[in-house]
Every structure is written in C-alpha cells, then in structure tokens.
N, C-alpha and C. Protein backbone atom coordinates (compact mmCIF):
# COMPACT_ATOMS: atom_id res chain seq x y z
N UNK A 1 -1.86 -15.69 -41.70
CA UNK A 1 -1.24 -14.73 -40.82
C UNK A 1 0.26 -14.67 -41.09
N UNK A 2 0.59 -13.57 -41.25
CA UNK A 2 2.14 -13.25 -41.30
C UNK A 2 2.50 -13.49 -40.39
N UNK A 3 3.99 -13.27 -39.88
CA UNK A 3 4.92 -12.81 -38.40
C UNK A 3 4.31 -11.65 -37.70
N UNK A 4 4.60 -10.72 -38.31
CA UNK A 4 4.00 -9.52 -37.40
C UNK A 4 3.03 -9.66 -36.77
N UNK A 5 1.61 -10.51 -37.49
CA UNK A 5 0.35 -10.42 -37.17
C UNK A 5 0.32 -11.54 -35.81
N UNK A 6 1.60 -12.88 -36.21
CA UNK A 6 1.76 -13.65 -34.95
C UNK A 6 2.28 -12.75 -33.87
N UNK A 7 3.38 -12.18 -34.17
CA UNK A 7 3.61 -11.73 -32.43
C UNK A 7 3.26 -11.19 -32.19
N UNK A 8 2.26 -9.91 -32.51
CA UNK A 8 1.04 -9.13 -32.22
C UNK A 8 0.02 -9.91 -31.28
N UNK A 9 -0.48 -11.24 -32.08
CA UNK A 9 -1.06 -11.85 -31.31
C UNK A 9 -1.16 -12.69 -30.03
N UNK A 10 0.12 -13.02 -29.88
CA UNK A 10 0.70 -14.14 -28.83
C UNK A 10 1.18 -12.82 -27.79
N UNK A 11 1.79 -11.67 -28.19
CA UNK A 11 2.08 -10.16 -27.48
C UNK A 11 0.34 -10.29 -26.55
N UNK A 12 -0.34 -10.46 -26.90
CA UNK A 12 -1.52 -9.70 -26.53
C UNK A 12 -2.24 -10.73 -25.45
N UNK A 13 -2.03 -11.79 -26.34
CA UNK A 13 -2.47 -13.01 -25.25
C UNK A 13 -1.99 -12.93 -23.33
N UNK A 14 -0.22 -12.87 -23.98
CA UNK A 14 0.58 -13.05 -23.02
C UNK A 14 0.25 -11.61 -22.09
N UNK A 15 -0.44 -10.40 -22.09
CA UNK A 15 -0.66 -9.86 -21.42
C UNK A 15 -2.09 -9.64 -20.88
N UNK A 16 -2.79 -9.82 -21.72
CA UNK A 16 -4.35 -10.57 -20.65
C UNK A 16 -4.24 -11.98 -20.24
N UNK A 17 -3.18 -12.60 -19.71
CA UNK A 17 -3.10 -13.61 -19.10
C UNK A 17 -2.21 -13.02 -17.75
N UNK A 18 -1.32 -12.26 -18.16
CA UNK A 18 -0.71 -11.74 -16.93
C UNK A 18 -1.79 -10.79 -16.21
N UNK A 19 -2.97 -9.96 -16.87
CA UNK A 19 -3.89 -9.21 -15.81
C UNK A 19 -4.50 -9.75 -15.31
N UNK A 20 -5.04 -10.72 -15.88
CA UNK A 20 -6.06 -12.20 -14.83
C UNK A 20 -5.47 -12.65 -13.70
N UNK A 21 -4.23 -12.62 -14.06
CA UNK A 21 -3.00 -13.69 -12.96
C UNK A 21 -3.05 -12.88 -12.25
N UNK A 22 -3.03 -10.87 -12.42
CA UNK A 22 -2.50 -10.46 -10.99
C UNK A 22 -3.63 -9.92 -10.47
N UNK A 23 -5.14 -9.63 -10.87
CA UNK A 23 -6.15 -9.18 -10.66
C UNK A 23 -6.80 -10.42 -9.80
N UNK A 24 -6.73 -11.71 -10.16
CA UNK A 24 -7.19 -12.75 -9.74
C UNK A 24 -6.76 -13.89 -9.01
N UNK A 25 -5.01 -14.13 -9.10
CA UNK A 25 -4.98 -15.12 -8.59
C UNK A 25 -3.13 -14.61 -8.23
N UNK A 26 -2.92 -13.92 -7.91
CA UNK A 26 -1.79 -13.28 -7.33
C UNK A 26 -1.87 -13.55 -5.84
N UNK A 27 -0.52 -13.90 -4.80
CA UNK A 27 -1.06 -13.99 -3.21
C UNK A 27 -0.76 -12.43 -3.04
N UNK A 28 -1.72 -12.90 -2.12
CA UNK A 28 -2.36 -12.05 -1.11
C UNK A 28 -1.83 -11.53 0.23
N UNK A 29 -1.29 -10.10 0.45
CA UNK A 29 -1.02 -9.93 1.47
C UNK A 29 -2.00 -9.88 2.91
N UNK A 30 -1.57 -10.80 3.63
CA UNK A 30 -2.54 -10.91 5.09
C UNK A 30 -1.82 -10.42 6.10
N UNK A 31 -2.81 -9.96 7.02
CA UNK A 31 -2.90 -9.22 8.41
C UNK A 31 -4.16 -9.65 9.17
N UNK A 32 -3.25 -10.16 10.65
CA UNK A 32 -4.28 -10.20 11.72
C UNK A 32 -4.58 -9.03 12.12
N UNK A 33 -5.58 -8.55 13.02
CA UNK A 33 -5.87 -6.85 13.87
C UNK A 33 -4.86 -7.48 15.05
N UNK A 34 -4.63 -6.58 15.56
CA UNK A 34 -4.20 -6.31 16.87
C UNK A 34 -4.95 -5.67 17.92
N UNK A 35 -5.24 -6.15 18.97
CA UNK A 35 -6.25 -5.80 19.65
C UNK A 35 -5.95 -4.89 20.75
N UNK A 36 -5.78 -3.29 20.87
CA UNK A 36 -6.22 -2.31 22.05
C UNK A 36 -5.82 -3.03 23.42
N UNK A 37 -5.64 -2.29 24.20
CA UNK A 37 -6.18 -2.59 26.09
C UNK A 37 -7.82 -2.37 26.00
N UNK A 38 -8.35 -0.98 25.03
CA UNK A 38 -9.65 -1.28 25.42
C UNK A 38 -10.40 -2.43 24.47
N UNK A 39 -10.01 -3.35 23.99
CA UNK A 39 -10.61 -4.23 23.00
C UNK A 39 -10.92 -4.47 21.90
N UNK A 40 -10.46 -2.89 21.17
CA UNK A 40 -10.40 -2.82 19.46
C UNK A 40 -9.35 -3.61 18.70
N UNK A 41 -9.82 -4.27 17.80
CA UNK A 41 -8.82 -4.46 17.00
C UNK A 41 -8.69 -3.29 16.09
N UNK A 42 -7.14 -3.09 15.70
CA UNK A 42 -6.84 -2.26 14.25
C UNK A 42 -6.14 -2.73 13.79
N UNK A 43 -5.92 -2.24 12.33
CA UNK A 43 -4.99 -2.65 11.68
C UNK A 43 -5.33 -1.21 10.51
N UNK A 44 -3.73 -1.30 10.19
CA UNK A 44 -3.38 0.29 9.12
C UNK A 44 -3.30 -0.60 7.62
N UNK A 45 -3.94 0.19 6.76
CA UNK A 45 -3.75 -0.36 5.33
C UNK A 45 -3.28 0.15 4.50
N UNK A 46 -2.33 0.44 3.67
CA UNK A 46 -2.37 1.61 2.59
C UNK A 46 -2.53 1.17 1.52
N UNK A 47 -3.15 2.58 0.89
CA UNK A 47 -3.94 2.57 -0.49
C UNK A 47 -3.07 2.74 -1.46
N UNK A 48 -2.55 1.97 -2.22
CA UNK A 48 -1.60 2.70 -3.39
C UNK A 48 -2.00 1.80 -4.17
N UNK A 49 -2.42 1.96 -5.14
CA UNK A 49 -2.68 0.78 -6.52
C UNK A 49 -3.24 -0.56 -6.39
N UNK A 50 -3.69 -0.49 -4.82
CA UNK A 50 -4.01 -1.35 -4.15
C UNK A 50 -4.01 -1.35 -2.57
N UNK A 51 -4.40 -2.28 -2.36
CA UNK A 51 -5.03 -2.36 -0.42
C UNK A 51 -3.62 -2.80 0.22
N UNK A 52 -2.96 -2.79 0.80
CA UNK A 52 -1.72 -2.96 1.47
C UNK A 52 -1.47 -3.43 2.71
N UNK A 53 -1.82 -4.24 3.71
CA UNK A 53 -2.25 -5.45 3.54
C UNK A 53 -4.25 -5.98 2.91
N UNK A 54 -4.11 -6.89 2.38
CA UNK A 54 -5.54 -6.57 0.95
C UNK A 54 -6.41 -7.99 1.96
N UNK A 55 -6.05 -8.53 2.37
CA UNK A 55 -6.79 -9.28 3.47
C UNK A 55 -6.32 -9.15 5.04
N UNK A 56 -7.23 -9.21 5.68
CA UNK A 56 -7.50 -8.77 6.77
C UNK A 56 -8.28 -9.31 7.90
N UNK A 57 -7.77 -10.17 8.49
CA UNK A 57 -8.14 -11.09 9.87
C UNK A 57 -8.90 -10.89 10.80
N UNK A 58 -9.87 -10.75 11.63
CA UNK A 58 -10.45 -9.96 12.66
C UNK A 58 -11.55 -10.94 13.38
N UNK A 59 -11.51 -10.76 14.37
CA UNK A 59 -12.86 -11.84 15.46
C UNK A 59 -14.12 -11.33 15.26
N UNK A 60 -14.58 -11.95 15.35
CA UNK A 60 -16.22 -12.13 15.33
C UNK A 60 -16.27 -11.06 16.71
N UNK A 61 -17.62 -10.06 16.64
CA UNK A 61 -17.75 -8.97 18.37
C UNK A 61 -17.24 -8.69 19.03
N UNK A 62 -16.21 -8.16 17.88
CA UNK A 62 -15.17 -7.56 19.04
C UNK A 62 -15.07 -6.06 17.97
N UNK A 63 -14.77 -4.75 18.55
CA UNK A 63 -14.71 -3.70 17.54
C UNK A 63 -13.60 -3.67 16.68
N UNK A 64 -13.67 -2.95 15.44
CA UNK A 64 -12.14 -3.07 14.50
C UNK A 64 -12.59 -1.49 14.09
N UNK A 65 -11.15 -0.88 14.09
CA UNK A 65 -10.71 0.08 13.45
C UNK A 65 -9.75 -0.18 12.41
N UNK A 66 -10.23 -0.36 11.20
CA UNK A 66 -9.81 -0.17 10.01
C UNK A 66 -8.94 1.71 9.49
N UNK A 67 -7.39 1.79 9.73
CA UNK A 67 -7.28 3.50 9.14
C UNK A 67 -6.52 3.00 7.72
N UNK A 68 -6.97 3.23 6.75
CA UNK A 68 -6.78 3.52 5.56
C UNK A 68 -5.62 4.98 4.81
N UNK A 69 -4.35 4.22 4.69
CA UNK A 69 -3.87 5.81 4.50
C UNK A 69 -3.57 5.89 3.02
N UNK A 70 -4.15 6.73 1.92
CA UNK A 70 -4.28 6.93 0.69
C UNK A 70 -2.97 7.17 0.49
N UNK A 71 -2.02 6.67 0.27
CA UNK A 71 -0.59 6.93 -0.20
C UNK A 71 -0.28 7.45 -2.19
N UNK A 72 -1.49 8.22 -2.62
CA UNK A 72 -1.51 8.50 -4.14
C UNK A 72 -2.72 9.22 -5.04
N UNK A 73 -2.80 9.74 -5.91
CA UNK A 73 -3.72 10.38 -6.06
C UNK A 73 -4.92 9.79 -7.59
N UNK A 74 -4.40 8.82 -7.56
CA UNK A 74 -4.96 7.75 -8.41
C UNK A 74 -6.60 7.84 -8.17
N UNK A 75 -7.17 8.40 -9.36
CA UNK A 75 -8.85 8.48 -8.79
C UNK A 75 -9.22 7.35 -8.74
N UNK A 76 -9.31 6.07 -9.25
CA UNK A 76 -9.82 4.81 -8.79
C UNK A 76 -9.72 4.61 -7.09
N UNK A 77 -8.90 4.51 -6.22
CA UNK A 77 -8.78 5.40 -4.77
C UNK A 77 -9.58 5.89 -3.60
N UNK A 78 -9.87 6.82 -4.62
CA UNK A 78 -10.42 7.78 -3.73
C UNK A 78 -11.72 7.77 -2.74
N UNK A 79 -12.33 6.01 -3.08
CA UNK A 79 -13.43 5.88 -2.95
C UNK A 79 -13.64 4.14 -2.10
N UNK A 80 -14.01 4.45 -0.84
CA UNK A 80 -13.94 2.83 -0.32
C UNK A 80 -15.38 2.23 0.06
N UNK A 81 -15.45 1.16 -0.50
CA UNK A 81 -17.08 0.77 -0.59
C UNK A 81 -16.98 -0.59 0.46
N UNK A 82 -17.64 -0.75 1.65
CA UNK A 82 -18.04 -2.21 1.97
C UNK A 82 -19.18 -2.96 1.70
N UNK A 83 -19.99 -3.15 1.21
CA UNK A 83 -21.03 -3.13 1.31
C UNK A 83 -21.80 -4.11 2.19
N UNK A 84 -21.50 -4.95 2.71
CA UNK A 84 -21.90 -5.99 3.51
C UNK A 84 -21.71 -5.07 5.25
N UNK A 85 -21.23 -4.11 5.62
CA UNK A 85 -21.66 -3.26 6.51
C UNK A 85 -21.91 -1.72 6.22
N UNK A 86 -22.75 -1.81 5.15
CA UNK A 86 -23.37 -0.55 4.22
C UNK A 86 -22.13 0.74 4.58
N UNK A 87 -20.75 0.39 4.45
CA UNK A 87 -19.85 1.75 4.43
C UNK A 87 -19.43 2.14 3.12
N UNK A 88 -19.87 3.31 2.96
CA UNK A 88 -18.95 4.08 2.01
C UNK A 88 -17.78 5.58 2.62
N UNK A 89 -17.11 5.62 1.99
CA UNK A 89 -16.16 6.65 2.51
C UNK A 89 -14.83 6.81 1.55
N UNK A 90 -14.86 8.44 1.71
CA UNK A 90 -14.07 9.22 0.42
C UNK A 90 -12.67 8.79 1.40
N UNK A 91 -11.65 8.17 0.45
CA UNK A 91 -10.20 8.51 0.99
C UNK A 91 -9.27 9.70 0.14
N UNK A 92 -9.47 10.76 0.92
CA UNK A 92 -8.13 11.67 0.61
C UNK A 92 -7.33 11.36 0.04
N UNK A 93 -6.70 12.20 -0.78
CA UNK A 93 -5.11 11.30 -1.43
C UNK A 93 -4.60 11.89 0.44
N UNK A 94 -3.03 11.46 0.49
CA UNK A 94 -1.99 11.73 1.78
C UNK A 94 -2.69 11.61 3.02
N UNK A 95 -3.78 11.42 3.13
CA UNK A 95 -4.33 11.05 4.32
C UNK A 95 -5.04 9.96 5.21
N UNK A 96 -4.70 9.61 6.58
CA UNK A 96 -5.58 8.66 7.10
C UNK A 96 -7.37 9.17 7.39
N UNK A 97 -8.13 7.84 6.84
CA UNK A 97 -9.39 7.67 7.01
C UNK A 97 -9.48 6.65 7.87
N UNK A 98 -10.33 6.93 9.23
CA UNK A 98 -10.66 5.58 9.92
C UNK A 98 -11.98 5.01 9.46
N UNK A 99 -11.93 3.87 9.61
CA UNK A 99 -13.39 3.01 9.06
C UNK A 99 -13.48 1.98 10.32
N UNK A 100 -14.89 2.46 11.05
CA UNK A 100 -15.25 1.56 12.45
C UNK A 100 -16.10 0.64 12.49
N UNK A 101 -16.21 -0.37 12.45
CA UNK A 101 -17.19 -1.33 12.44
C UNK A 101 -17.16 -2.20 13.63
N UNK A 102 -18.38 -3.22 13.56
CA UNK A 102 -18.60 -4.46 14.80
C UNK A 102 -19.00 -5.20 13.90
N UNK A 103 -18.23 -6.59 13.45
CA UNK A 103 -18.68 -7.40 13.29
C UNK A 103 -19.05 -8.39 13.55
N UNK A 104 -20.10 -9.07 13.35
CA UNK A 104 -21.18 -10.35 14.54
C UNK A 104 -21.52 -11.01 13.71
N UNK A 105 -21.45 -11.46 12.29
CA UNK A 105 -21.62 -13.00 11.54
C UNK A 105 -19.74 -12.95 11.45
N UNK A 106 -19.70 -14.46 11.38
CA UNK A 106 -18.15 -14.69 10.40
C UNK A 106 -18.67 -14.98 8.66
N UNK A 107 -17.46 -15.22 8.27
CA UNK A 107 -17.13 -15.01 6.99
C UNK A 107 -16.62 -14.10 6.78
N UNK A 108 -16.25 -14.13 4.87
CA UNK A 108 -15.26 -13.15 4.25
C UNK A 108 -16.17 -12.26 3.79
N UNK A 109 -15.94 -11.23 3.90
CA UNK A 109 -16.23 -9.70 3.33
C UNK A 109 -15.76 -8.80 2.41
N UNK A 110 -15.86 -8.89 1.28
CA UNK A 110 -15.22 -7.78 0.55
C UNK A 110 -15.18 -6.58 0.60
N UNK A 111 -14.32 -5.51 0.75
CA UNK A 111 -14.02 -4.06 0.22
C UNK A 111 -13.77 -3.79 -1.02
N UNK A 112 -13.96 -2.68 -1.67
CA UNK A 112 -13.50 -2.36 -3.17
C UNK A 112 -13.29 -0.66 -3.33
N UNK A 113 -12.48 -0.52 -4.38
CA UNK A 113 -12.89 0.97 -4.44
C UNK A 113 -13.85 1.65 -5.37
N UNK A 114 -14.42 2.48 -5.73
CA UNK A 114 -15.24 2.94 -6.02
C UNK A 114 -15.90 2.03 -7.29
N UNK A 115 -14.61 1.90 -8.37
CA UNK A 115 -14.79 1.21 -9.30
C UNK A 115 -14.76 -0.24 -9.45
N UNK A 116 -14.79 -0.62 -8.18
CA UNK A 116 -14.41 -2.10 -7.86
C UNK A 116 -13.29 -3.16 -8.94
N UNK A 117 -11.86 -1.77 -9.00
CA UNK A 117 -10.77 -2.48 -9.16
C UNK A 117 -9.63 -3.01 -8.66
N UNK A 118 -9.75 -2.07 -7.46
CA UNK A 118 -8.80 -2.50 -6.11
C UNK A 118 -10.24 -3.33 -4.68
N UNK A 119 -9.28 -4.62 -4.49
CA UNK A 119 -10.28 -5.41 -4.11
C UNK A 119 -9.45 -6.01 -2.62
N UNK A 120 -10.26 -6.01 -1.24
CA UNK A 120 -9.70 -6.71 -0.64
C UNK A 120 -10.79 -7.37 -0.20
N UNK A 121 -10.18 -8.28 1.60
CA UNK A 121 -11.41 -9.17 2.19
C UNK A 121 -10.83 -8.74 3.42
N UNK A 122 -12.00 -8.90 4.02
CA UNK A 122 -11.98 -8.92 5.63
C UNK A 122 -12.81 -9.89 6.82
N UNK A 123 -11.78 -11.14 6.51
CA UNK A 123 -12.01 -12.42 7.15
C UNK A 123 -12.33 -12.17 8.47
N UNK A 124 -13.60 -12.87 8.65
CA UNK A 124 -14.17 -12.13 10.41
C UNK A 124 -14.25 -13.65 10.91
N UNK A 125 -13.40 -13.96 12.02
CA UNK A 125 -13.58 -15.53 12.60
C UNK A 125 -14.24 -15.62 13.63
C-alpha cells in the first residue's frame, strides 16, 4: 500500500467509527411527561434529523400525549412507527402530530421512523 491508499484507508475507518458512535452510543436527550390537571402526561418532541428529546419518561396508566412537531422535510421523517402499541402515523413536514396512548406494562419502548434510522425510547415506569 502506498500513502494515498493509507489515508484513504484510515479516512474511512475514522468515519464508520464516528457513525456507530453517533447512531449508537451518543447521549441521549431525556424528558420526563408532565402531567395535565386532567391526568395526561405530554411531552413535545421535534423531528429534525432526529427525535428531540429521543427518550422519553412516562408512568405506567396514566394517559400520554406524545405531539411530534416535524421541524424539516427530510423523507426519512415523515413516517413514525411504534410498534409495541401498533402506531403508525404520517408526520407532516412544519407540523404538529399528536400520538395518544395508555400505557400498562413498564419497560422501554422503541419509536423509529419509517426507515428505522431515527430511533427513540419511551421508558414507561
């Protein structure tokens, strides 16, 4: 191997090590819900290249309003999957989407978007 062919290579390394790092093991922005007078928790997320706050705190039977505001027109986006409370739902680019659920097991829950590259959780205690 020549030079060129080295820093080509160590170039390439050093950046599928940085997408692992931020796809996988980057912190995590967290949020508790805040809970209503009538007993909902919510909490606002925005969508831009990612979930904004990307974990998400919430009690065990009590209701949560999840509003999602698409801040971009990025088609990966456009599309929010839970599957552990069978939701799917289109997010608008510029607009809020509410997403309503009750959750009654604990544990963590994943969200994703369509393509399952923007990834969050929604820790139910």
């Amino acid at each position: 191997m020549d030079t060129p062919e080295i820093i080509v290579t160590l170039t390439g390394l050093a950046l599928a090590a940085f997408v692992i790092w931020y796809f996988f093991f980057s912190a995590r922005q967290t949020a508790s819900a805040v809970s209503t007078a009538g007993g909902t928790q919510e909490v606002d997320i925005t969508v831009k290249g990612g979930y904004s706050p990307d974990v998400i705190e919430v009690q065990r039977g009590q209701p949560v309003r999840l509003s999602f505001y698409r801040d971009e027109e990025n088609s990966c986006s456009e599309e929010l999957l839970m599957p552990d409370f069978s939701i799917r739902r289109d997010l608008p680019a510029f607009k809020t989407t509410l997403v309503e659920l009750l959750p009654q097991q604990t544990g963590t829950f994943a969200f994703t978007c369509g393509m399952g590259m923007l990834r969050g959780s929604l820790v139910v205690r």
